[in-house]
C-alpha atoms as a PDB file:
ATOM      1  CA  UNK A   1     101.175 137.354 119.961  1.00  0.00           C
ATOM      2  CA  UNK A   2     104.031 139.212 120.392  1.00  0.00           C
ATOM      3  CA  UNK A   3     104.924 137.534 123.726  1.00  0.00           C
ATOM      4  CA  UNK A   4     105.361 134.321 121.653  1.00  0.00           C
ATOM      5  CA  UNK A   5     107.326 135.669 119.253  1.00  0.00           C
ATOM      6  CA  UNK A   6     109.622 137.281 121.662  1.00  0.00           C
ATOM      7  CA  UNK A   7     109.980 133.512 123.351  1.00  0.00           C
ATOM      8  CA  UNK A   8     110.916 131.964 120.021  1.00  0.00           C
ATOM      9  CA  UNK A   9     113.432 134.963 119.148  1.00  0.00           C
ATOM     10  CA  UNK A  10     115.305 133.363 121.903  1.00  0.00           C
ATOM     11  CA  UNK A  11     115.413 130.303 120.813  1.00  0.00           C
ATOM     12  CA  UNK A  12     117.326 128.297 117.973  1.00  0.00           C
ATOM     13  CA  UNK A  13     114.651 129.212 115.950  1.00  0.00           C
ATOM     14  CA  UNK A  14     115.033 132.977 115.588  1.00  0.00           C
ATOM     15  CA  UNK A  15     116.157 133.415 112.275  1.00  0.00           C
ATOM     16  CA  UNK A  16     112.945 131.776 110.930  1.00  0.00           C
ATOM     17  CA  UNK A  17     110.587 133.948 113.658  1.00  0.00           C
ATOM     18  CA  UNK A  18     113.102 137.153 112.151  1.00  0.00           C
ATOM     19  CA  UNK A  19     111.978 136.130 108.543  1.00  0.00           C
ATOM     20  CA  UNK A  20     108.408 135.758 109.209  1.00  0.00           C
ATOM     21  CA  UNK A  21     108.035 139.015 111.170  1.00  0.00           C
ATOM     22  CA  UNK A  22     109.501 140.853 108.498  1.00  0.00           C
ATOM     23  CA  UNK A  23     107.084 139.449 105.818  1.00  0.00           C
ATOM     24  CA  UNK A  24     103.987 139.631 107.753  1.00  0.00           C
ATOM     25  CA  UNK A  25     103.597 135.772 106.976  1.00  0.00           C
ATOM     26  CA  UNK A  26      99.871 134.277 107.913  1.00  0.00           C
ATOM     27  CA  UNK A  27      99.020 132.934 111.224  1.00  0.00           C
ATOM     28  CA  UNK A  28      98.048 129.745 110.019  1.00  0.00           C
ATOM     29  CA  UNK A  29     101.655 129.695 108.302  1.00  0.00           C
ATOM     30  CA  UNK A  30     102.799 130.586 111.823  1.00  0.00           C
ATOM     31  CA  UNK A  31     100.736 127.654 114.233  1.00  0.00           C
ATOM     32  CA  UNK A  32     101.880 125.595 111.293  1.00  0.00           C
ATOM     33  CA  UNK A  33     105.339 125.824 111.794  1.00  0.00           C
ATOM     34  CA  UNK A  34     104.884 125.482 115.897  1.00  0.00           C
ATOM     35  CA  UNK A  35     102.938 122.467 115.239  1.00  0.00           C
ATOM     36  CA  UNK A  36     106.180 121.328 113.462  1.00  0.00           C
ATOM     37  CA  UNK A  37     108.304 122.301 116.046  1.00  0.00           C
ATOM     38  CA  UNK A  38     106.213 120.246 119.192  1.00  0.00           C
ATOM     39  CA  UNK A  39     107.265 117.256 116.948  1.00  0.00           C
ATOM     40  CA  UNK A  40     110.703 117.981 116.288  1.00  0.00           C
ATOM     41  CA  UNK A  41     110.190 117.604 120.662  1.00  0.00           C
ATOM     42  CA  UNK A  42     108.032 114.825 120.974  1.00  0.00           C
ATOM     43  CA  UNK A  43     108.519 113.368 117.753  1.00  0.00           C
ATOM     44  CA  UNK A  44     106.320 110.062 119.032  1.00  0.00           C
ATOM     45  CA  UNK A  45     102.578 110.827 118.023  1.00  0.00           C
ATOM     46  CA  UNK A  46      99.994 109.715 119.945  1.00  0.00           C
ATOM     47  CA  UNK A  47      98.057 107.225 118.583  1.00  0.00           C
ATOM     48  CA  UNK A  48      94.677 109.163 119.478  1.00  0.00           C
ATOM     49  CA  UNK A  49      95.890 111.723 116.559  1.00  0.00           C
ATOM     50  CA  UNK A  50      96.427 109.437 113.895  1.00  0.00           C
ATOM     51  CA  UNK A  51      92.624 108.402 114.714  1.00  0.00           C
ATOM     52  CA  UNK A  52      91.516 111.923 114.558  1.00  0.00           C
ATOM     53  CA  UNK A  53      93.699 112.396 111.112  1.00  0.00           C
ATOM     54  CA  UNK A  54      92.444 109.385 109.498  1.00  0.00           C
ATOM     55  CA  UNK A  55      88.880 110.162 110.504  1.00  0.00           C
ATOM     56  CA  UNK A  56      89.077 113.018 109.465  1.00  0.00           C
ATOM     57  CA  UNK A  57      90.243 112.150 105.892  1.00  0.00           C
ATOM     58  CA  UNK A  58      87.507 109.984 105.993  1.00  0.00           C
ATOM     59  CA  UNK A  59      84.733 111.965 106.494  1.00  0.00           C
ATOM     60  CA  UNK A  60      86.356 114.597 103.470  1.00  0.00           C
ATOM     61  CA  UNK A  61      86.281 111.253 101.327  1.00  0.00           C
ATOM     62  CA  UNK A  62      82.901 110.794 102.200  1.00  0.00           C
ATOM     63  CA  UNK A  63      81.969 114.613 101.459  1.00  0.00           C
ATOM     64  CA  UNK A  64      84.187 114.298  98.026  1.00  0.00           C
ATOM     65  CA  UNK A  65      86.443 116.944  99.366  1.00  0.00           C
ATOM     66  CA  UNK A  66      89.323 114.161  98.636  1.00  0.00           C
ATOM     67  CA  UNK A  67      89.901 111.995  95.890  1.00  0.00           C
ATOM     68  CA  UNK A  68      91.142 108.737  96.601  1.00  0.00           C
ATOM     69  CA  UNK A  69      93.978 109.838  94.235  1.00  0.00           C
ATOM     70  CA  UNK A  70      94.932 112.568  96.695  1.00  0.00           C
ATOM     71  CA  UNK A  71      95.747 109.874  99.408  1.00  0.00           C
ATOM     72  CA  UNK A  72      98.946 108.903  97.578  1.00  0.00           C
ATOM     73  CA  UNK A  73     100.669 112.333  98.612  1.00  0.00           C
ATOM     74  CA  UNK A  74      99.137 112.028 102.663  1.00  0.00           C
ATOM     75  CA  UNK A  75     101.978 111.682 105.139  1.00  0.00           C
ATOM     76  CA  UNK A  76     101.926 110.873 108.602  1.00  0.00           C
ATOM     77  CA  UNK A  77     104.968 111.110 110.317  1.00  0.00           C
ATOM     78  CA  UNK A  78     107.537 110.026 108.880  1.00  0.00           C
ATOM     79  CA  UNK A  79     107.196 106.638 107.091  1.00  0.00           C
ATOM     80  CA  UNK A  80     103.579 106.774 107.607  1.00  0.00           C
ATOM     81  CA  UNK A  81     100.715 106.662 104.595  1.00  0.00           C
ATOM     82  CA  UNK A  82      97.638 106.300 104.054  1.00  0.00           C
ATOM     83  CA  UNK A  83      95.835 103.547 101.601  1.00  0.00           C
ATOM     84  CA  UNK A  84      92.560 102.450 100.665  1.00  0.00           C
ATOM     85  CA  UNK A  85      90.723  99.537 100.255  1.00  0.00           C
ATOM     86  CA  UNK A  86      87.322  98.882  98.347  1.00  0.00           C
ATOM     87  CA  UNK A  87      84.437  96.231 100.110  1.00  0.00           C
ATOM     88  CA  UNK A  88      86.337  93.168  98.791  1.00  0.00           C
ATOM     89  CA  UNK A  89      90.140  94.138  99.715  1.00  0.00           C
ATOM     90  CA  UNK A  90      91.200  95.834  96.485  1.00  0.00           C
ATOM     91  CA  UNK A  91      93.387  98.167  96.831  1.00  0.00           C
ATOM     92  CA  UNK A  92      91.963 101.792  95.065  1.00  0.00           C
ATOM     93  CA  UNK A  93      94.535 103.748  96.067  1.00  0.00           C
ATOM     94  CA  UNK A  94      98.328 103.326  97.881  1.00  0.00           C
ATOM     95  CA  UNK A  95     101.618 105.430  97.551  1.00  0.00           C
ATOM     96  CA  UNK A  96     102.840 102.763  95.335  1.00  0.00           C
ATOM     97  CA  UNK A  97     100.398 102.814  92.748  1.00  0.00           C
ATOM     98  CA  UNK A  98     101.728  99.836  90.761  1.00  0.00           C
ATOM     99  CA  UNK A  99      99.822  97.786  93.529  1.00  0.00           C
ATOM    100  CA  UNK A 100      96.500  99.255  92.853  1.00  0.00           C
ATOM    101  CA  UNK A 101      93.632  96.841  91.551  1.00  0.00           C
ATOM    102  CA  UNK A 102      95.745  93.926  93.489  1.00  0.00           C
ATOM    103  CA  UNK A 103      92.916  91.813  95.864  1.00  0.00           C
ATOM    104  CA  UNK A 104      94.567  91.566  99.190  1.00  0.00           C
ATOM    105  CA  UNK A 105      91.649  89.311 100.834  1.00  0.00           C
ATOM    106  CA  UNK A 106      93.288  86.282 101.326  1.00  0.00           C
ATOM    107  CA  UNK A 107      95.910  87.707 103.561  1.00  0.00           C
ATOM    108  CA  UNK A 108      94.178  87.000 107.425  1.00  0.00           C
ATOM    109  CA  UNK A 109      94.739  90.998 108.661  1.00  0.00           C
ATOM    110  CA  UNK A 110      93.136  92.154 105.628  1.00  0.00           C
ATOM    111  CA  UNK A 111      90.024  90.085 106.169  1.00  0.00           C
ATOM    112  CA  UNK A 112      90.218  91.384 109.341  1.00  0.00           C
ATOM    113  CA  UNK A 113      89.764  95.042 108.714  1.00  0.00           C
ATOM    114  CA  UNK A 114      86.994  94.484 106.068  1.00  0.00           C
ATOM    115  CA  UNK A 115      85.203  92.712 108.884  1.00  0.00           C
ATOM    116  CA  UNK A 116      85.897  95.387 111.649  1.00  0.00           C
ATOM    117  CA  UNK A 117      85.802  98.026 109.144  1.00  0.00           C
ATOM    118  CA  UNK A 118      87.095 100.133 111.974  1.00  0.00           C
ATOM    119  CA  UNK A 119      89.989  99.767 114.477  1.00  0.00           C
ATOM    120  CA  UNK A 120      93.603  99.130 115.327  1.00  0.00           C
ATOM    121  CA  UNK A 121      96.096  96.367 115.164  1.00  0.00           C
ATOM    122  CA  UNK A 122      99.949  95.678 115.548  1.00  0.00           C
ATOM    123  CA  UNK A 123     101.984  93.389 113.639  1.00  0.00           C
ATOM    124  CA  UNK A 124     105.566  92.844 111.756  1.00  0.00           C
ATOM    125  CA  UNK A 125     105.270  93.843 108.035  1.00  0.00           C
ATOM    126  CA  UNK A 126     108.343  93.584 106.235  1.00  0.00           C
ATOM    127  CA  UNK A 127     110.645  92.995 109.316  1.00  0.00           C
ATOM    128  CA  UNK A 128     109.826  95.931 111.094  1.00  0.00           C
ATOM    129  CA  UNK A 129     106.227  96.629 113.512  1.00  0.00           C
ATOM    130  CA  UNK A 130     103.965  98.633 112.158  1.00  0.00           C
ATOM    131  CA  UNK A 131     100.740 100.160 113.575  1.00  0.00           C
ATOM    132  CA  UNK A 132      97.463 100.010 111.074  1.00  0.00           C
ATOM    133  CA  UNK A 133      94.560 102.014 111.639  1.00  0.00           C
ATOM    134  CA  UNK A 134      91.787 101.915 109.896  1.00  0.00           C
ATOM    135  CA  UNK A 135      88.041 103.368 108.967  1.00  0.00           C
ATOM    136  CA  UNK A 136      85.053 103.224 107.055  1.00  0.00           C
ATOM    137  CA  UNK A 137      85.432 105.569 104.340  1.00  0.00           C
ATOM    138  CA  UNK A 138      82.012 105.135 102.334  1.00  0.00           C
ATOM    139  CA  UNK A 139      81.257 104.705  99.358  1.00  0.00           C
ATOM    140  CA  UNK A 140      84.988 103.639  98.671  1.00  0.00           C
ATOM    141  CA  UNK A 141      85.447 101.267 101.153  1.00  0.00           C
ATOM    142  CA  UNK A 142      88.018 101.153 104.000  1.00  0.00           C
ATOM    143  CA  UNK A 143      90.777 103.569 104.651  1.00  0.00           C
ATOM    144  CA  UNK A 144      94.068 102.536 106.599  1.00  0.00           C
ATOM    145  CA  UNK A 145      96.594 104.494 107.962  1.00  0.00           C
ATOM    146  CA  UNK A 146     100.077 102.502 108.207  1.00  0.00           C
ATOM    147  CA  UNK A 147     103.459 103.259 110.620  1.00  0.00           C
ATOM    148  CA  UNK A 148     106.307 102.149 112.060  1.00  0.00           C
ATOM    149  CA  UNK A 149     105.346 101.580 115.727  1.00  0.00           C
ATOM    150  CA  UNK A 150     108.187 103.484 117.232  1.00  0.00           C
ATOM    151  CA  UNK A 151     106.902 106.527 115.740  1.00  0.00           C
ATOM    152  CA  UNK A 152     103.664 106.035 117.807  1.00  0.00           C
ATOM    153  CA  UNK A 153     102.442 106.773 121.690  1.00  0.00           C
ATOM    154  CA  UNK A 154     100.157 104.005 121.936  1.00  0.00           C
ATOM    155  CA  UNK A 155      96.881 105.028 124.779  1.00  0.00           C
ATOM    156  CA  UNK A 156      95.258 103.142 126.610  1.00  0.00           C
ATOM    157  CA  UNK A 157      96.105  99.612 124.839  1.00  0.00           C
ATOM    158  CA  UNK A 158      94.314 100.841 122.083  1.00  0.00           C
ATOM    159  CA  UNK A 159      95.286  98.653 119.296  1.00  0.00           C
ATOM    160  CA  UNK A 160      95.630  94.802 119.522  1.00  0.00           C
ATOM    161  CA  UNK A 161      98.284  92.650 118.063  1.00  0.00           C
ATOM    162  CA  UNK A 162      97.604  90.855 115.272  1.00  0.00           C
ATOM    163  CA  UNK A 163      99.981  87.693 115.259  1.00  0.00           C
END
């Protein structure tokens, strides 16, 4: 451990390292902030961690360790969020709660994801492309992750475009 350290006391980042030394901070505090620092360096993410993320939420939905409440504060990256949809394309829960209880069915991509129930698309929202993925999240429904596509690493031509 103290090999890393000594490698990040080099770096730009040695006051912080200094600081947490001194206070004995966690390790958990400590692979948190490197975790934050590989993306300050690659700040793309590859789509194949959004899919672990979201499926992960998923499953803690699923075992009530989240609320769909608690979705509202999820980030992913930086514009990303996370929203969910019930069986029939109501939205239960989004950042912007004053669309909540709105039926989004009739617009084609959402009938798409409450057929697939699982998977990946691209398309323009709002003038800019965004990357949705998306999972079963029972009992709720379906649970989407949205971003702006130039914050992704897409592998392997793993979502399609949705024109």
């Amino acid at each position: 451990m103290k090999k890393v350290f000594t490698l990040f006391l080099k770096s730009n980042f040695s006051c912080v390292f200094a600081s947490v030394l001194k206070k004995n901070i966690s390790l958990a505090l400590i692979v948190t902030f490197l975790n934050f620092i590989n993306c300050i360096h690659s700040p793309r993410i590859p789509s194949s961690t959004i899919l672990h993320t979201i499926t992960k939420i998923a499953e803690d939905m699923q075992s009530q360790k989240i609320t769909p409440t608690a979705l509202r504060n999820i980030k992913i990256g930086q514009s990303g969020y996370c929203y969910l949809l019930d069986p029939e394309g109501t939205v239960i829960s989004h950042p912007h709660p004053s669309i909540e209880g709105i039926n989004f069915s009739g617009i084609p991509l959402i009938k798409l994801i409450l057929q697939q129930k699982s998977g990946c698309f691209i398309q323009f929202i709002e003038g800019q492309e965004k990357i949705i993925i998306f999972r079963s999240a029972e009992p709720y429904g379906i649970l989407c992750a949205s971003i702006s596509a130039h914050e992704v690493e897409l592998e392997k031509k793993s979502c399609e475009r949705f024109e």
